[in-house]
Protein backbone atom coordinates (compact mmCIF):
# COMPACT_ATOMS: atom_id res chain seq x y z
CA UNK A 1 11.31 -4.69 0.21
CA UNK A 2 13.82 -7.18 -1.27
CA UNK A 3 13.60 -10.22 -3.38
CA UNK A 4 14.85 -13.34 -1.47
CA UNK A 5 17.19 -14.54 -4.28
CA UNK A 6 19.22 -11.11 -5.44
CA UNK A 7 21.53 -10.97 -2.83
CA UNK A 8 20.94 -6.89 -2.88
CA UNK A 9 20.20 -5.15 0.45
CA UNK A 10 16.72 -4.26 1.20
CA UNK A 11 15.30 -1.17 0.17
CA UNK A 12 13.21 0.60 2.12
CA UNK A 13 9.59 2.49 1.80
CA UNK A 14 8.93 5.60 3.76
CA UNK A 15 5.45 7.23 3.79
CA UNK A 16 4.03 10.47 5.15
CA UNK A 17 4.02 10.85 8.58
CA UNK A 18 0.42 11.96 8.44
CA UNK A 19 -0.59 8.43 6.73
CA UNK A 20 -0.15 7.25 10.49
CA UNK A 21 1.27 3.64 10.79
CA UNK A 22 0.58 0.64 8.53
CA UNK A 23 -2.36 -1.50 8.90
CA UNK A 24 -2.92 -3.63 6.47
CA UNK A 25 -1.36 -4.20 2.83
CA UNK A 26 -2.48 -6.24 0.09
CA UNK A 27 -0.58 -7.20 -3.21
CA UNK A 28 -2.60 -7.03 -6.70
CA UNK A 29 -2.24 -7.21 -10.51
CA UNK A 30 1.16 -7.05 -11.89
CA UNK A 31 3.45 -6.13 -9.09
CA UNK A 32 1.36 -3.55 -7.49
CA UNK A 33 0.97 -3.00 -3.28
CA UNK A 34 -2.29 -1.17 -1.67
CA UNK A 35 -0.71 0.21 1.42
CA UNK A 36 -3.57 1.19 4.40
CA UNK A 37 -2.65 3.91 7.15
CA UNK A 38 -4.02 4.59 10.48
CA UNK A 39 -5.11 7.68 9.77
CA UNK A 40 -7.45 6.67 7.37
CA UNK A 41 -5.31 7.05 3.83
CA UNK A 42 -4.30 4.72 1.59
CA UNK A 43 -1.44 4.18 -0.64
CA UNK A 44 -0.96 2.50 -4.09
CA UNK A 45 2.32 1.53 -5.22
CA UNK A 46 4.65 -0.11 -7.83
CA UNK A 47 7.16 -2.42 -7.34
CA UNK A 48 8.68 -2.40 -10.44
CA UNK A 49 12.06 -0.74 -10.50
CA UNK A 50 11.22 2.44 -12.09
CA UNK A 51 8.37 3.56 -10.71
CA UNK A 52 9.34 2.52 -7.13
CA UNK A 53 10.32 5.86 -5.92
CA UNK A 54 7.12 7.14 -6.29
CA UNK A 55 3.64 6.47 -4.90
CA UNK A 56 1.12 5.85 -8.55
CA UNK A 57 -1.73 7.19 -5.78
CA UNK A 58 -2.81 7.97 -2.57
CA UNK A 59 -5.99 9.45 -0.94
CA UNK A 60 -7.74 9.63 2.91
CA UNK A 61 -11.15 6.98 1.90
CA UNK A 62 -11.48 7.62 6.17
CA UNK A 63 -11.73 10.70 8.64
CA UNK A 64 -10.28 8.13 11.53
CA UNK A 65 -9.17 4.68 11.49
CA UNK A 66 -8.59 2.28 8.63
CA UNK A 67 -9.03 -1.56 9.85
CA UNK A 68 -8.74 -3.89 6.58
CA UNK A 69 -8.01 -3.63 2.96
CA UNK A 70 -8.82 -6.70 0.32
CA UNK A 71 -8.21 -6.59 -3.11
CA UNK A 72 -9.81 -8.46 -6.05
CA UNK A 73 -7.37 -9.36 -9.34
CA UNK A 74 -9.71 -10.65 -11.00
CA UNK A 75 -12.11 -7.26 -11.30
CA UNK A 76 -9.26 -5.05 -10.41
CA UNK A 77 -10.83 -3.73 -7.40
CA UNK A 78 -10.41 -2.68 -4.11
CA UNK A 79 -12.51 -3.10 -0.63
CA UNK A 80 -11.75 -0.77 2.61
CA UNK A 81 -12.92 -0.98 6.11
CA UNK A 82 -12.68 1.46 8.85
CA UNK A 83 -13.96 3.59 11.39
CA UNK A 84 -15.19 0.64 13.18
């Protein structure tokens, strides 16, 4: 992640390797990321500065495959889909 103007390097994210690889992401509310894995897990994350070291949440919603994640600002809500 970087913001195009700073002029800082990038910094970059690294997940559990059990998560699987990245499917999908969506951004929501105020600087927020839903992260979807492979394996079936997703991840919810801040991108403000001080709380960027850690995930605010994470949990498996699937037993297999994640496909698609949508998000919803104005209800503050979150849609999955997976295991085909």
């Amino acid at each position: 992640m970087f913001e195009l103007n700073s002029g800082k390097r990038p910094l970059e994210l690294v997940f559990e390797a059990k998560y699987g690889k990245i499917i999908d992401y969506s951004l929501f509310g105020d600087g927020y990321i839903v992260v979807g894995f492979s394996e079936g897990y997703v991840a919810h994350i801040s991108t403000h500065i001080k709380e960027l070291k850690d995930e605010v949440s994470s949990e498996r919603v699937f037993q297999s495959t994640l496909d698609a994640i949508c998000t919803n600002d104005l209800v503050y809500k979150m849609a999955v889909a997976g295991e085909n």
